[in-house]
Protein backbone atom coordinates (compact mmCIF):
# COMPACT_ATOMS: atom_id res chain seq x y z
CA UNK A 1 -34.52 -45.96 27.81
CA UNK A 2 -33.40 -46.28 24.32
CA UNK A 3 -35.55 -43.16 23.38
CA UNK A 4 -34.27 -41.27 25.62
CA UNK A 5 -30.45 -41.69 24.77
CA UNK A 6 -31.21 -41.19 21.35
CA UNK A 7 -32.68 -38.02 22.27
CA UNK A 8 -29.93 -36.83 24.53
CA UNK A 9 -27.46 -37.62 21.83
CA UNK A 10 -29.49 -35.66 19.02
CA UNK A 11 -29.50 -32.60 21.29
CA UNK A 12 -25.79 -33.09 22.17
CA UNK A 13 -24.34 -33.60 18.69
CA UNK A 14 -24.71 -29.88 17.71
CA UNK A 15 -22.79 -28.62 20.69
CA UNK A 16 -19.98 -30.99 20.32
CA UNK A 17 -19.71 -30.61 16.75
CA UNK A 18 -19.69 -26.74 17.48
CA UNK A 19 -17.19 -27.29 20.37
CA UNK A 20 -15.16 -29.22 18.12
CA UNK A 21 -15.05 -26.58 15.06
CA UNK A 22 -14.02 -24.07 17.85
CA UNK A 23 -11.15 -25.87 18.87
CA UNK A 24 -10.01 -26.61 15.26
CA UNK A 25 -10.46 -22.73 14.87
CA UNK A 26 -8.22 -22.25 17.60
CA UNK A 27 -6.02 -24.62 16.50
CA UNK A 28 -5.09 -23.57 12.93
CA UNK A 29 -5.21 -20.39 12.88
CA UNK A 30 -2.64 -18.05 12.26
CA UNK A 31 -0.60 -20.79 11.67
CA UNK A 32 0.21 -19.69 7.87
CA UNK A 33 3.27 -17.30 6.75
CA UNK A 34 0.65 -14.57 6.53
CA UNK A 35 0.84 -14.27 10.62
CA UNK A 36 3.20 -11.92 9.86
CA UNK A 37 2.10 -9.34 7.73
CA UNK A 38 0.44 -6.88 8.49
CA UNK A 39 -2.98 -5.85 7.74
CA UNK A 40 -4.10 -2.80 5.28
CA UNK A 41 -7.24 -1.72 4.60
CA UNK A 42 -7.93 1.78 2.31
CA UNK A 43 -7.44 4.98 4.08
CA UNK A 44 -4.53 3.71 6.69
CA UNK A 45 -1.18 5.28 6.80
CA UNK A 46 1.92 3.10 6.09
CA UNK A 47 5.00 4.19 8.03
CA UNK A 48 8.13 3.09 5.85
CA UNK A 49 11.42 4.70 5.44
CA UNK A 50 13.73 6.16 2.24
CA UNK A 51 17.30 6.20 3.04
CA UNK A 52 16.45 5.75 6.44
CA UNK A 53 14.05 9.14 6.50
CA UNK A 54 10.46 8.19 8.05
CA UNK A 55 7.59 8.95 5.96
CA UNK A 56 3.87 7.69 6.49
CA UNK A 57 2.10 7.18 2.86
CA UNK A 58 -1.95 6.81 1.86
CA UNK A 59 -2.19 4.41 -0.92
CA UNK A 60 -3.41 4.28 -4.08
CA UNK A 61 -3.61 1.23 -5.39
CA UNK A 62 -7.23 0.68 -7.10
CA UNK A 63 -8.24 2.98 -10.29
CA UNK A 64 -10.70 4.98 -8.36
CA UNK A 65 -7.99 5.71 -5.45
CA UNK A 66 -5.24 6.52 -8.20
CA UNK A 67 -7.84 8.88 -9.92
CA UNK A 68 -8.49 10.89 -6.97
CA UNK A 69 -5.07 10.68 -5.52
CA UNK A 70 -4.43 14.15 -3.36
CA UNK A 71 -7.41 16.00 -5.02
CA UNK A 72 -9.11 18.68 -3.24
CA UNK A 73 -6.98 19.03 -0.12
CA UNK A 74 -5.75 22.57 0.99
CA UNK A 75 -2.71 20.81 3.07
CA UNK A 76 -0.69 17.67 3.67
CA UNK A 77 1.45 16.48 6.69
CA UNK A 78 5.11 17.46 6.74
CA UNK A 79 6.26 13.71 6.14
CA UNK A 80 3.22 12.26 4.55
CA UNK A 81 2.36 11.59 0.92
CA UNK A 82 0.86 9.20 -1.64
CA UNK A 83 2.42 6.36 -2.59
CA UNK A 84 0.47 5.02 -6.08
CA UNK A 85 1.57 0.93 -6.82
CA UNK A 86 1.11 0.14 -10.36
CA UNK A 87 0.58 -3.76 -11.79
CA UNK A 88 3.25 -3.50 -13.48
CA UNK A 89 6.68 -1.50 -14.93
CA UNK A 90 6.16 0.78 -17.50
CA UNK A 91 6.21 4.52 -18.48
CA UNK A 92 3.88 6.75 -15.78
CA UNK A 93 2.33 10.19 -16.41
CA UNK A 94 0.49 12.42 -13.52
CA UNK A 95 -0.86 15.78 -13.81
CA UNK A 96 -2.62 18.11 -11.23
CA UNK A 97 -6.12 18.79 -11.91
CA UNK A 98 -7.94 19.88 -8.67
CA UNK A 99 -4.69 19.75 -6.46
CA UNK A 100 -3.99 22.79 -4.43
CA UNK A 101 -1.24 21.33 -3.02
CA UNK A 102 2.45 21.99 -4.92
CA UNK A 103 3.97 19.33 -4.87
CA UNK A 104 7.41 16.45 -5.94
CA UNK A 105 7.13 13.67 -7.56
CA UNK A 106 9.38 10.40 -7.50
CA UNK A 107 8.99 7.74 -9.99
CA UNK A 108 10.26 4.74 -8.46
CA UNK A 109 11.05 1.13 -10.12
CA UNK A 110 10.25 -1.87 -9.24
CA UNK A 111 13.50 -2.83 -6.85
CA UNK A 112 12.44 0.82 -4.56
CA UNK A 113 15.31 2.88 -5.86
CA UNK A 114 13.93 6.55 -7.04
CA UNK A 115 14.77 6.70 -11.01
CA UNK A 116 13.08 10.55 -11.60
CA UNK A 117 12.08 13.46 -9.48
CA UNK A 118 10.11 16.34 -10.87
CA UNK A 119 8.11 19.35 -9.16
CA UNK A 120 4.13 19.11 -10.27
CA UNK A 121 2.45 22.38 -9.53
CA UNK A 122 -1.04 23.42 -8.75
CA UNK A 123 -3.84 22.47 -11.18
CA UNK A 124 -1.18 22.03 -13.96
CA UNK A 125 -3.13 20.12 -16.40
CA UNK A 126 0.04 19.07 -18.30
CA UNK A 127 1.47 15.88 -17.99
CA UNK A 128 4.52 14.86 -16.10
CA UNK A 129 5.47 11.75 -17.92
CA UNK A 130 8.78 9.62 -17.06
CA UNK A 131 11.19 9.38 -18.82
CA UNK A 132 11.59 5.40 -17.75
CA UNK A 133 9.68 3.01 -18.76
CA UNK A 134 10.37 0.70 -15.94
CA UNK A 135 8.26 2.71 -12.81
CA UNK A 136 6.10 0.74 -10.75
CA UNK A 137 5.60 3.68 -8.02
CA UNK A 138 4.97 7.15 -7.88
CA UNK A 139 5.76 8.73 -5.01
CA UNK A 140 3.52 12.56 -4.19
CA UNK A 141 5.43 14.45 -1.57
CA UNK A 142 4.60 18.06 -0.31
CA UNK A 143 7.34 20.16 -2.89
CA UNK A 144 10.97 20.33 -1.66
CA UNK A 145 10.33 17.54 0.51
CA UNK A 146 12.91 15.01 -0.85
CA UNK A 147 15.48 17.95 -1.32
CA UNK A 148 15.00 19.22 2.57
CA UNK A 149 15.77 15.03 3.09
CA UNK A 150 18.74 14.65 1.06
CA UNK A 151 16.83 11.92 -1.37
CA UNK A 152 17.87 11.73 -4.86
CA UNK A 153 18.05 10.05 -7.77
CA UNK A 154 19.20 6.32 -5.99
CA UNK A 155 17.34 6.77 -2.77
CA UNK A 156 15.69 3.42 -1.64
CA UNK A 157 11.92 3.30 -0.43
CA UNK A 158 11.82 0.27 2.04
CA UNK A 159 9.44 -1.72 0.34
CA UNK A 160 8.75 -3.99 3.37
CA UNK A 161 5.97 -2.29 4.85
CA UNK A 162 4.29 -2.90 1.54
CA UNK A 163 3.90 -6.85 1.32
CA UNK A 164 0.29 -7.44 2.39
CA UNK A 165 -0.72 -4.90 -0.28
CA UNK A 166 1.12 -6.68 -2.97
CA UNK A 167 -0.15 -9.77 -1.97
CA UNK A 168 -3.99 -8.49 -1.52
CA UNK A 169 -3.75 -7.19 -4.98
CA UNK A 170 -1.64 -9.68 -6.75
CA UNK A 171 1.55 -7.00 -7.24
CA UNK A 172 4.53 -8.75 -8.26
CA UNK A 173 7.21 -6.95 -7.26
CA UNK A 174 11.41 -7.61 -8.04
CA UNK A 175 13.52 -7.89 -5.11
CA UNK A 176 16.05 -5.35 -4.32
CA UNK A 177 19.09 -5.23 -6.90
């Protein structure tokens, strides 16, 4: 009789231990402040606002995606663009090698206000440096976008949307002077 309880509990300690780590799954998760952010992964759109304005922005947030940015495409969205997070502050410089697309620019700091706005025209190969060196976005938009909107110089991005991103890739970010 002995044999066969240790048998029975042999062939019964996997299932409960299995059972149990199921439950404690169930248990803890979502239980940190992370619940609540949303997830991003390359290639989705993320709807945030400027002064209120709805946009939907790609991201570029890796080298490779930055270097590519809005290469190659004939066409973009009325209000979509590229949003490209940097590390850190500092000066930024684009250009518009293989992009058919004419297009705005906004460099942004770090607290979401737009500092600069400049056109960037097709396959320009000249730089379009900032003149601040505190921009931690650029912001691509199809050209006369943020005029037709009534941004300028001041606008805010809502920089909300953007918190899981930061987070996945270690972004600090000031808050909102």
């Amino acid at each position: 009789m002995l044999g066969n309880m240790s048998q029975c509990i042999r062939l019964a300690i996997p299932k409960l231990l299995a059972t149990l780590g199921l439950l404690l799954g169930l248990g803890f998760s979502g239980c940190t402040s992370e619940q609540y952010l949303p997830t991003w992964k390359p290639g989705d759109l993320v709807r945030t606002t400027i002064d209120e304005v709805p946009l939907q922005l790609e991201i570029a947030v890796t080298r490779p995606q930055k270097a590519k940015g809005l290469m190659h495409r004939k066409s973009m969205p009325e209000h979509q663009g590229m949003l490209f997070i940097f590390e850190k502050p500092d000066e930024q410089s684009f250009w518009m090698k293989n992009t058919y697309i004419p297009l705005d620019i906004a460099y942004i700091d770090t607290s979401g206000t737009i500092r600069e706005i400049h056109p960037l025209f097709p396959h320009n190969l000249n730089s379009v440096r900032s003149v601040s060196s505190e921009i931690q976005f650029a912001l691509e938009m199809n050209r006369g976008w943020f005029k037709e909107n009534n941004l300028k110089i001041g606008s805010k991005i809502d920089l909300a949307p953007f918190q899981s991103i930061f987070k996945q890739y270690k972004i600090s970010v000031s808050p909102a002077r």
